[in-house]
C-alpha atoms as a PDB file:
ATOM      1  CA  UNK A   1       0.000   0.000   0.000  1.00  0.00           C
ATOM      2  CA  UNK A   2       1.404   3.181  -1.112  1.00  0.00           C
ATOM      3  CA  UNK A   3       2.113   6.087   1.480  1.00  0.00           C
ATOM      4  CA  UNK A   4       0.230   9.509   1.758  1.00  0.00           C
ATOM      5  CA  UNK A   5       3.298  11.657   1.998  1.00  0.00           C
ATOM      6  CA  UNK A   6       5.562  10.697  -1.013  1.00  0.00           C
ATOM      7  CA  UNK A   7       7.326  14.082  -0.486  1.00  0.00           C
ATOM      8  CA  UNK A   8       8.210  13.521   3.019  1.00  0.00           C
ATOM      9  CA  UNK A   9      12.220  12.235   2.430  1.00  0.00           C
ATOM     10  CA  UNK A  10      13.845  13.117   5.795  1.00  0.00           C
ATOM     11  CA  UNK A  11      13.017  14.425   9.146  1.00  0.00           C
ATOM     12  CA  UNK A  12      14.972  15.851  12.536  1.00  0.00           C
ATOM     13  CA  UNK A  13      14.320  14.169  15.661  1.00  0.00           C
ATOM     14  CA  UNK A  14      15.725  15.081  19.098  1.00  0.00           C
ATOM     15  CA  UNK A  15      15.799  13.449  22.665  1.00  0.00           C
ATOM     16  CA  UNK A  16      13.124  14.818  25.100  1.00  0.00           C
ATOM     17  CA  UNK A  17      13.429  14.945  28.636  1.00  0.00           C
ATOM     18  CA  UNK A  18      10.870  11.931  28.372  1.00  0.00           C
ATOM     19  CA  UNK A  19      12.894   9.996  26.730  1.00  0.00           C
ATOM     20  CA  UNK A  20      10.972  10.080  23.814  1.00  0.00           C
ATOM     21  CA  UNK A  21      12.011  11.082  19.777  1.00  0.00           C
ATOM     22  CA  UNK A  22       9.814  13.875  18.785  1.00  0.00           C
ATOM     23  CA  UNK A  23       9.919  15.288  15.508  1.00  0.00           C
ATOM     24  CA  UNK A  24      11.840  18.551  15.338  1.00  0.00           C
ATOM     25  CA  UNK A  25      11.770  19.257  11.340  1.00  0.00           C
ATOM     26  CA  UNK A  26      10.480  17.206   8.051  1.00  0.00           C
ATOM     27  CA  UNK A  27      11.214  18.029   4.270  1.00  0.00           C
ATOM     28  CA  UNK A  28       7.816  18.267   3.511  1.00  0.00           C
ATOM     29  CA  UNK A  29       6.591  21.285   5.880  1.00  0.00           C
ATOM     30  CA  UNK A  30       3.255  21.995   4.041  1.00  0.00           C
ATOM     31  CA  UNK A  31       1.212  18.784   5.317  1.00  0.00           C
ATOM     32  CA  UNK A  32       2.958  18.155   8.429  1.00  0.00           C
ATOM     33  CA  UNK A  33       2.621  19.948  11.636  1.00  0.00           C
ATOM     34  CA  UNK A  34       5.524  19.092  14.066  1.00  0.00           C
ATOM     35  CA  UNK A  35       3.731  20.515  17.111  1.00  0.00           C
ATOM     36  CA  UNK A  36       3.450  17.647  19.186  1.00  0.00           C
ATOM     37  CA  UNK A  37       4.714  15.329  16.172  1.00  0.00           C
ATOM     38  CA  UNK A  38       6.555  12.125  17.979  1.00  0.00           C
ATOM     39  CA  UNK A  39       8.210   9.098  16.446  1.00  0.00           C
ATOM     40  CA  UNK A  40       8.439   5.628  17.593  1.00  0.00           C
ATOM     41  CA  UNK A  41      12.377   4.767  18.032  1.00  0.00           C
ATOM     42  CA  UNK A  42      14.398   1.221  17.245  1.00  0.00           C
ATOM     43  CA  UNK A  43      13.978  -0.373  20.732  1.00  0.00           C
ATOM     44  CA  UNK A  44      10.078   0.668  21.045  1.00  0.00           C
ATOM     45  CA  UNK A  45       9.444  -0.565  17.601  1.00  0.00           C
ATOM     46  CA  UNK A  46      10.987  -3.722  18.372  1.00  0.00           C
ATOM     47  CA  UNK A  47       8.931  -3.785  21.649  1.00  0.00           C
ATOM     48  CA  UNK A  48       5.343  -2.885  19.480  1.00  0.00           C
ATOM     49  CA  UNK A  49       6.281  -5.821  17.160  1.00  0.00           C
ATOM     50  CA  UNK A  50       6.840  -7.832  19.520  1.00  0.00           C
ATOM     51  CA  UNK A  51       3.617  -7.325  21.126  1.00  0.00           C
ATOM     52  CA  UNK A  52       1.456  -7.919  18.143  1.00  0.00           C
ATOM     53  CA  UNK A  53       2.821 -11.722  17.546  1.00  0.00           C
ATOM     54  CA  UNK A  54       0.152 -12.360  20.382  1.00  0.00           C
ATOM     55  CA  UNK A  55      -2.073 -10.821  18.023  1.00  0.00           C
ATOM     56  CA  UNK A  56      -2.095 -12.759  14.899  1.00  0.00           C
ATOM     57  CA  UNK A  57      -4.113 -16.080  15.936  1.00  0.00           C
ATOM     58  CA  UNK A  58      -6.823 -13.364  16.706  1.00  0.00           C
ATOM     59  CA  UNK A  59      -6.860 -11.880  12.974  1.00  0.00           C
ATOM     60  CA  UNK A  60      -4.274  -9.482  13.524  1.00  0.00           C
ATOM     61  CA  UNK A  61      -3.093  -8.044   9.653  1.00  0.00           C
ATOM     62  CA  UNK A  62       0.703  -7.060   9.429  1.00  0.00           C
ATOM     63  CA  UNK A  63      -0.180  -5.340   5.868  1.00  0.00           C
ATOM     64  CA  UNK A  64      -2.156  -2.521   8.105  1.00  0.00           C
ATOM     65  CA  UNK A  65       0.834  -1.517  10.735  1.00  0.00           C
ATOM     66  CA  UNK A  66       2.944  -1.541   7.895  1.00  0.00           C
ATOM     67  CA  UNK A  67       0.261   0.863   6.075  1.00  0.00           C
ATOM     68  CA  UNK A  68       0.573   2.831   9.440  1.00  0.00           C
ATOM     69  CA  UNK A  69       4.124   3.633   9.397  1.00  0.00           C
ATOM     70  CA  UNK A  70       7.003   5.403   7.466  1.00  0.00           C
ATOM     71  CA  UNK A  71      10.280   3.915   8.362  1.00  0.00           C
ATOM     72  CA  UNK A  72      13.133   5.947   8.489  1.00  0.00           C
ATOM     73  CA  UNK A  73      17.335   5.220   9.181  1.00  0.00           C
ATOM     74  CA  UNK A  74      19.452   7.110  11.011  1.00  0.00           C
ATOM     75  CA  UNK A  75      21.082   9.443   8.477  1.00  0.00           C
ATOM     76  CA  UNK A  76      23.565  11.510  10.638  1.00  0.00           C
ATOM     77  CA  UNK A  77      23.836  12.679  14.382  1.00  0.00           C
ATOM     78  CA  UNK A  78      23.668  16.074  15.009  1.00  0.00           C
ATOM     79  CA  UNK A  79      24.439  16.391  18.036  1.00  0.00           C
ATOM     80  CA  UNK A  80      23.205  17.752  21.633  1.00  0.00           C
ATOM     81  CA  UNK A  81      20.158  14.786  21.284  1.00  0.00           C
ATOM     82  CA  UNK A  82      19.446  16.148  17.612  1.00  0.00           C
ATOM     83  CA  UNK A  83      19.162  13.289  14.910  1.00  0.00           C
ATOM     84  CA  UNK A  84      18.991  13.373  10.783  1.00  0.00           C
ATOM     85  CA  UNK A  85      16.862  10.538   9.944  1.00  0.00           C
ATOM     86  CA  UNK A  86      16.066   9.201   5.818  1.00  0.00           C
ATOM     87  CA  UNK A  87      13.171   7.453   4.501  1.00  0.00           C
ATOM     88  CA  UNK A  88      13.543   4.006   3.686  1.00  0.00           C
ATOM     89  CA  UNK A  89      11.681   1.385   1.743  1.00  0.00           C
ATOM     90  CA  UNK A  90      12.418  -1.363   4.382  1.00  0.00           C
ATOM     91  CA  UNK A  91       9.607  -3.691   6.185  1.00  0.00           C
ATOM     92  CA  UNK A  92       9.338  -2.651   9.940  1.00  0.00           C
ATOM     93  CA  UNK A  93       9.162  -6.361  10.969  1.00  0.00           C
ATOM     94  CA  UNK A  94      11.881  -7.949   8.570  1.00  0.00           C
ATOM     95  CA  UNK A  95      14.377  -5.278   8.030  1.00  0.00           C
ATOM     96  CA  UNK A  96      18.149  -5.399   9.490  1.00  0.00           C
ATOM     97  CA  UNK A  97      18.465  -2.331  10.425  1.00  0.00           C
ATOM     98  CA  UNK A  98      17.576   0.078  13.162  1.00  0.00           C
ATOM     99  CA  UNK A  99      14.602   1.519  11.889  1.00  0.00           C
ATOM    100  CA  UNK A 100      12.446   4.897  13.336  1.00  0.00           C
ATOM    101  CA  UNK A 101       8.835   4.726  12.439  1.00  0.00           C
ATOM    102  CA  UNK A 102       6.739   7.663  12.066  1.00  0.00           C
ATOM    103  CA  UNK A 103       2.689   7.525  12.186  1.00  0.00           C
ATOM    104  CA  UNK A 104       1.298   8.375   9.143  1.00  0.00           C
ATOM    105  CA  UNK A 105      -1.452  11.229  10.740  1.00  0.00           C
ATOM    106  CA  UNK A 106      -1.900  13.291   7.829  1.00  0.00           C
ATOM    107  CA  UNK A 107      -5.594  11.771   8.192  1.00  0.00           C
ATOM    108  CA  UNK A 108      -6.036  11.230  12.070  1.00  0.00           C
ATOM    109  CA  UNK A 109      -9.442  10.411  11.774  1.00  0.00           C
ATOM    110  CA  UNK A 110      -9.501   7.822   8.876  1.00  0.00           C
ATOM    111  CA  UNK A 111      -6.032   7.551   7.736  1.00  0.00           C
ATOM    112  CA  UNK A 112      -3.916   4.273   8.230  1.00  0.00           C
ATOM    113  CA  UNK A 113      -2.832   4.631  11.421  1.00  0.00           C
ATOM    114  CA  UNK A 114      -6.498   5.423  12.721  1.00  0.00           C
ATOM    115  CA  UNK A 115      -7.068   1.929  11.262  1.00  0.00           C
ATOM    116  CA  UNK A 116      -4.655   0.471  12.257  1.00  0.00           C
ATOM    117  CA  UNK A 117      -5.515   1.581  16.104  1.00  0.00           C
ATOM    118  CA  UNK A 118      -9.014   0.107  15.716  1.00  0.00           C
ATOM    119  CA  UNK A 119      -7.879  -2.687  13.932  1.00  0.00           C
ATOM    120  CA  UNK A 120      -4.936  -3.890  17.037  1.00  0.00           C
ATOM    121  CA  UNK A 121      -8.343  -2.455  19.886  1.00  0.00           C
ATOM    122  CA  UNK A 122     -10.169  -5.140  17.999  1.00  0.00           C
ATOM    123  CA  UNK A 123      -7.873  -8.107  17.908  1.00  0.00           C
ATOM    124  CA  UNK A 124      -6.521  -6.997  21.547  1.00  0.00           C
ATOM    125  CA  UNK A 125     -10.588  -7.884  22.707  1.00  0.00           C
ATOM    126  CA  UNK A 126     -10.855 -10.943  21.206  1.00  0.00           C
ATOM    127  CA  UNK A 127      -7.628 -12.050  22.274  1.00  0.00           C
ATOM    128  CA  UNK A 128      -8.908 -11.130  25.716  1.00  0.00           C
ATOM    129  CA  UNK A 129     -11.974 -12.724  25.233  1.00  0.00           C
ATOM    130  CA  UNK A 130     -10.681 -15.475  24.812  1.00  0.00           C
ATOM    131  CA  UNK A 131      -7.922 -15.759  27.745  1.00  0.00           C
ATOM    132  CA  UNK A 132     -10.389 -15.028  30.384  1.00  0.00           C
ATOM    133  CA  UNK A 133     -13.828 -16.080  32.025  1.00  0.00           C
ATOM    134  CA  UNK A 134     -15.121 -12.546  32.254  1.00  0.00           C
ATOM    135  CA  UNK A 135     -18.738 -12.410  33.258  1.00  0.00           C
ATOM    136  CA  UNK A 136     -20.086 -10.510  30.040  1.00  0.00           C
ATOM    137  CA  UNK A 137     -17.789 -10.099  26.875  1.00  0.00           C
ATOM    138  CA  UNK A 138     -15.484  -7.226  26.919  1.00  0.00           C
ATOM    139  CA  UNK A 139     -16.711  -5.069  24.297  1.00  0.00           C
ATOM    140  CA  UNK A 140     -14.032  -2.572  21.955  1.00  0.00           C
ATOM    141  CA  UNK A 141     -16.326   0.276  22.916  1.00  0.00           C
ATOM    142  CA  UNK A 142     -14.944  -0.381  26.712  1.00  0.00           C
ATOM    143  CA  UNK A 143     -11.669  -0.521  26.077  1.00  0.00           C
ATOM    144  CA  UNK A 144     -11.682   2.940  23.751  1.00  0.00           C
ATOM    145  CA  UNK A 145     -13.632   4.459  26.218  1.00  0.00           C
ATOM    146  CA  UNK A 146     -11.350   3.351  29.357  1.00  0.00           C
ATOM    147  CA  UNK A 147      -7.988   4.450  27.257  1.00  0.00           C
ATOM    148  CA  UNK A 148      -9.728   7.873  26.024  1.00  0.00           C
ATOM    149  CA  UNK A 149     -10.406   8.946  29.622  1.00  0.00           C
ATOM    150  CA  UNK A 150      -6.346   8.549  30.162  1.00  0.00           C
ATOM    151  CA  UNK A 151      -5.569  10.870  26.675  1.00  0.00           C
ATOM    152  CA  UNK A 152      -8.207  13.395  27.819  1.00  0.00           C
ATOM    153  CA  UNK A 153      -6.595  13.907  31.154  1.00  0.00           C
ATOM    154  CA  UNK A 154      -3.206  14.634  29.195  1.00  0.00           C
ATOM    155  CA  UNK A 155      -4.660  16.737  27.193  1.00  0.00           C
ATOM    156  CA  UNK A 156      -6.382  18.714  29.147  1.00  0.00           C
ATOM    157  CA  UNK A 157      -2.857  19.388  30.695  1.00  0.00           C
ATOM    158  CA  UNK A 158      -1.811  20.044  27.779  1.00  0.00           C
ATOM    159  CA  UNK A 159       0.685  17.244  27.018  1.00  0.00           C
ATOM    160  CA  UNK A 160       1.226  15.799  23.681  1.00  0.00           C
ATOM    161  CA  UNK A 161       0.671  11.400  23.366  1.00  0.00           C
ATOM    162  CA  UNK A 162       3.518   9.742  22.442  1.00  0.00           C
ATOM    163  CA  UNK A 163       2.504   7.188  19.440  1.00  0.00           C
ATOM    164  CA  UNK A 164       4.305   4.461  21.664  1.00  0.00           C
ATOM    165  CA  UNK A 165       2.401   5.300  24.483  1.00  0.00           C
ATOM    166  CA  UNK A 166      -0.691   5.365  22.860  1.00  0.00           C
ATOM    167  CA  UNK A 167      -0.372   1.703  21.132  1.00  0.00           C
ATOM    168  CA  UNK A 168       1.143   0.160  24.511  1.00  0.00           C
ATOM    169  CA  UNK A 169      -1.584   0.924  26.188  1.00  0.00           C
ATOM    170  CA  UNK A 170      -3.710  -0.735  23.642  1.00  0.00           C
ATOM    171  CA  UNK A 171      -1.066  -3.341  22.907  1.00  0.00           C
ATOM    172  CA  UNK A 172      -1.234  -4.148  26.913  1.00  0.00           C
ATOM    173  CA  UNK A 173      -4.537  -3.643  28.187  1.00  0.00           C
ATOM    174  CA  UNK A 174      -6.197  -5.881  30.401  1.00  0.00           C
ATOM    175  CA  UNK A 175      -9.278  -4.985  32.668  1.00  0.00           C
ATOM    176  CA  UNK A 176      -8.661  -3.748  36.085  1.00  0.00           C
ATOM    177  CA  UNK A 177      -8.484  -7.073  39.109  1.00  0.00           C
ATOM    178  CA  UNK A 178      -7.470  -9.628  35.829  1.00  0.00           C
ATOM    179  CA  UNK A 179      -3.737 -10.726  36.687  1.00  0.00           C
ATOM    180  CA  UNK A 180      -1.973 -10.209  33.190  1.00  0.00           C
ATOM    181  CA  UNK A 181       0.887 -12.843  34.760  1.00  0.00           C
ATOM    182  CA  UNK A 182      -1.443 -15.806  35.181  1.00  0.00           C
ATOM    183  CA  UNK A 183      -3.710 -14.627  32.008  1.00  0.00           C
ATOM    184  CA  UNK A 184      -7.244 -14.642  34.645  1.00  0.00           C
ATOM    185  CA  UNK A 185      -7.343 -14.060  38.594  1.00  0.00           C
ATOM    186  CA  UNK A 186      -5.389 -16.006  41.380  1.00  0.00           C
ATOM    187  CA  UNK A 187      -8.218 -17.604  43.329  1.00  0.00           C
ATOM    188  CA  UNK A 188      -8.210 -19.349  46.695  1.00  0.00           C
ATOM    189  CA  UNK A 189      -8.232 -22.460  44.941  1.00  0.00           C
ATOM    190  CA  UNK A 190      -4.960 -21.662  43.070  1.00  0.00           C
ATOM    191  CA  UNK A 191      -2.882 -21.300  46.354  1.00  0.00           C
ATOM    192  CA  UNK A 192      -4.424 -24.212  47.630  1.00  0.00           C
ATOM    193  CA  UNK A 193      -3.040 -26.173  44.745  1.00  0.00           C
ATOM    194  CA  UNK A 194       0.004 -24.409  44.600  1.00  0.00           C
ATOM    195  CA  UNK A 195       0.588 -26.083  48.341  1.00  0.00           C
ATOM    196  CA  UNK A 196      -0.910 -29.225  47.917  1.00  0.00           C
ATOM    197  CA  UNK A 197       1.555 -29.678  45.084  1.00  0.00           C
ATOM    198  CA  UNK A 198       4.780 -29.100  47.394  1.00  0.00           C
ATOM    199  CA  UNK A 199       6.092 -32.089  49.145  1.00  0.00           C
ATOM    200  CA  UNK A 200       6.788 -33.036  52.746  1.00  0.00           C
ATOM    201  CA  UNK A 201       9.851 -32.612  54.311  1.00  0.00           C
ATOM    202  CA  UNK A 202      11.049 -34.261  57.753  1.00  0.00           C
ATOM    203  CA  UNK A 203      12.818 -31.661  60.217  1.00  0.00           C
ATOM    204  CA  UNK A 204      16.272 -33.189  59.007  1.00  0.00           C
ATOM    205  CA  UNK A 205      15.546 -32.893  55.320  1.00  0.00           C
ATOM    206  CA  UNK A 206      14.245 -29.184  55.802  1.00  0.00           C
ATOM    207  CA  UNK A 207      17.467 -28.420  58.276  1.00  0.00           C
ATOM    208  CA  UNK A 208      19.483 -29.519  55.355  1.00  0.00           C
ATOM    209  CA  UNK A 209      18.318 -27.119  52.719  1.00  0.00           C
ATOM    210  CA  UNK A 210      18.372 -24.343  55.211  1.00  0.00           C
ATOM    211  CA  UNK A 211      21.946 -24.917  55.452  1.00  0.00           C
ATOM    212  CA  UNK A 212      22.660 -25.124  51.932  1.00  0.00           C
ATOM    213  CA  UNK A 213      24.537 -22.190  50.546  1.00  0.00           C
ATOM    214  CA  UNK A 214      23.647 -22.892  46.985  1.00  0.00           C
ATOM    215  CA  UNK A 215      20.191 -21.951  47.712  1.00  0.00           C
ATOM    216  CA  UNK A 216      20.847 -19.078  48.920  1.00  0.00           C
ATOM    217  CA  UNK A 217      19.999 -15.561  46.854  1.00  0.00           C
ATOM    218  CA  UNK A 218      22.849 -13.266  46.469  1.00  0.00           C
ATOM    219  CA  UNK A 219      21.059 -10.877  48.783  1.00  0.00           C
ATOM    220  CA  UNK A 220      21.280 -12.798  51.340  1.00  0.00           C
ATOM    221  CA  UNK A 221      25.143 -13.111  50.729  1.00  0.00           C
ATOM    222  CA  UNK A 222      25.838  -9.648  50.388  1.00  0.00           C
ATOM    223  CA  UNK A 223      23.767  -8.835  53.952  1.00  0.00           C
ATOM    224  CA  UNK A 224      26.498 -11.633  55.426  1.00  0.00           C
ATOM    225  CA  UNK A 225      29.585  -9.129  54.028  1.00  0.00           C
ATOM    226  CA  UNK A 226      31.979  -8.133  56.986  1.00  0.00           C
ATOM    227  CA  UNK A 227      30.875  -4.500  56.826  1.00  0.00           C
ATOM    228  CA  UNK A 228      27.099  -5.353  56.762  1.00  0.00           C
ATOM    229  CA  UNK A 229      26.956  -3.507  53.698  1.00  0.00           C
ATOM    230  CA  UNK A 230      24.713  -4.646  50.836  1.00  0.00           C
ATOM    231  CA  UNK A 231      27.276  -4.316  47.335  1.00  0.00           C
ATOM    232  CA  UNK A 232      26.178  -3.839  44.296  1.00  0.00           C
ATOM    233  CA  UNK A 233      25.643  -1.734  41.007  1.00  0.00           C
ATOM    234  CA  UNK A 234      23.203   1.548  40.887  1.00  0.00           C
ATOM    235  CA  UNK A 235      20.454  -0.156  39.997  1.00  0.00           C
ATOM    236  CA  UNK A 236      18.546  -0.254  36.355  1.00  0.00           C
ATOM    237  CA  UNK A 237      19.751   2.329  33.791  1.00  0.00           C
ATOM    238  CA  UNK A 238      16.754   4.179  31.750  1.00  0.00           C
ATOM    239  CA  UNK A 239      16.245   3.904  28.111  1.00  0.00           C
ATOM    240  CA  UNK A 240      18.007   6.229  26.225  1.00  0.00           C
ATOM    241  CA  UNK A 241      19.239   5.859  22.701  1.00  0.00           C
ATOM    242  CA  UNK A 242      21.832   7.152  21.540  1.00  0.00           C
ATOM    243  CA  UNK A 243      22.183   7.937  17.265  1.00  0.00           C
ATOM    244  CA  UNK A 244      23.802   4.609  15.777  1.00  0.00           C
ATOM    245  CA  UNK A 245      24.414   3.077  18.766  1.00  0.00           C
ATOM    246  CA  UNK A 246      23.657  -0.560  18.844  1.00  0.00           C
ATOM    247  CA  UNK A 247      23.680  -2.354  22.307  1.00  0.00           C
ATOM    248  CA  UNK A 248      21.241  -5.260  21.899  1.00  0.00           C
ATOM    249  CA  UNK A 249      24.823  -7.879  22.070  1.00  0.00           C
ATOM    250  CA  UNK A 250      25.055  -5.983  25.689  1.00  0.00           C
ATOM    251  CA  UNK A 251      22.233  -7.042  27.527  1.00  0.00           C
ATOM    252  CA  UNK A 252      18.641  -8.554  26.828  1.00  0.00           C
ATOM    253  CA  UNK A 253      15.683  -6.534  25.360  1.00  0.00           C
ATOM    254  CA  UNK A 254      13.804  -5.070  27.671  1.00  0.00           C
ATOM    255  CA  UNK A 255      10.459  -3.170  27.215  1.00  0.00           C
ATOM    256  CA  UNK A 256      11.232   0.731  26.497  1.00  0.00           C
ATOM    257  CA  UNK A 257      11.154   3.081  29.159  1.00  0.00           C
ATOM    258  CA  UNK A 258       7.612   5.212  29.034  1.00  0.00           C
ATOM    259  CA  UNK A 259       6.919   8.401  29.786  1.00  0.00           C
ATOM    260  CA  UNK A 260       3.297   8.500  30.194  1.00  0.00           C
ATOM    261  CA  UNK A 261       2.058  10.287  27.415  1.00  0.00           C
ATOM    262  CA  UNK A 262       4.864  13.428  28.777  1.00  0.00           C
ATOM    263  CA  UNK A 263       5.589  16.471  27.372  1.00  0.00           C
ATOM    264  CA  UNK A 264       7.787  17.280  24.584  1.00  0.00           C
END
């Protein structure tokens, strides 16, 4: 499917204090407004893709996010957060390279990213549906209208909606008191299982593992440290790219940081 915006060839992004890309500059000024433009990086595409795999048993349609988006590379950086990005032709699920994808809004209302938002709302219900015993259906007209009351408080305060944050939340809803770990509700019965299921131990057998350094967690170890100080790093860094930096060989994908919908 073709794009809207042939003439769109490049763009500037820069770093917000969210975290975020937002769109700074484009080569085709006259049908894009910027003001509150944002575009989904490398990591958080690879997170959004990842998201809709649960999807596809549920009629999910990769031709329509790929309708929604205009892929870009990193072209050159800038500088102080400031990124030159180019169009490219590449597939946002099968290309090599670290790709930026930028919603195609020219239409908000029925363009191809408005479908493709009702299109994922509809596949996320069924999927949910499915997964749990809820008491009546969950309708899509529940979910939009649960997620809209979240974008009207931001912007009524005036903060722009990150695209990322606005197909997460779609991409990860579940109804409030479902537990999205165990795909329905822990129950009484559950724990009761859960212990019925452990075996016996005799007071020497139990004495035994207590004892047993191996099981130990490295907590626990650090606490026993001659000082009685607990070692260790600085805890979890935040997401930040930086322009043509690639890090995945460093450490495991995790999801992107989000900035709940935050300013520019």
């Amino acid at each position: 499917m073709a794009k809207s915006s042939k003439s769109l060839d490049w763009c500037i992004v820069r770093l917000g204090d969210d975290h975020n890309w937002w769109v700074e500059e484009v080569s085709d000024p006259v049908r894009w407004d910027v003001d509150g433009l944002s575009i989904v990086d490398p990591r958080q595409l690879d997170y959004l893709t990842d998201l809709v795999e649960a999807l596809r048993d549920y009629g999910f349609d990769q031709d329509i996010m790929e309708a929604a988006f205009i892929p870009f590379r990193i072209e050159k950086d800038l500088g102080e957060g400031r990124v030159r990005l180019r169009r490219v032709k590449d597939s946002i699920f099968d290309s090599d390279e670290k790709l930026f994808a930028l919603a195609d809004t020219i239409d908000d209302e029925n363009g191809p990213y408005a479908d493709l938002l009702d299109h994922i709302t509809r596949c996320r219900v069924k999927m949910l549906n499915d997964l749990f015993n809820f008491e009546a259906k969950l309708t899509v007209d529940e979910v939009e209208e649960e997620i809209r009351e979240d974008q009207n408080a931001s912007f009524i305060e005036g903060r722009a909606i990150h695209t990322f944050d606005e197909l997460a939340a779609i991409l990860e809803y579940v109804p409030a008191g479902w537990d999205t770990d165990e795909e329905r509700p822990a129950t009484k019965e559950d724990d009761e299982a859960a212990d019925a299921d452990l075996p016996e131990l005799d007071e020497e057998e139990e004495e035994k593992l207590k004892n047993d350094q191996s099981l130990k967690w490295d907590e626990d170890e650090e606490e026993e440290s001659e000082d009685g100080e607990i070692e260790g790093g600085d805890g979890g860094e935040g997401f930040d790219i930086e322009a043509g930096d690639d890090d995945d060989d460093d450490e495991e994908d995790t999801k992107p940081k989000r900035r709940s919908r935050g300013k520019r």
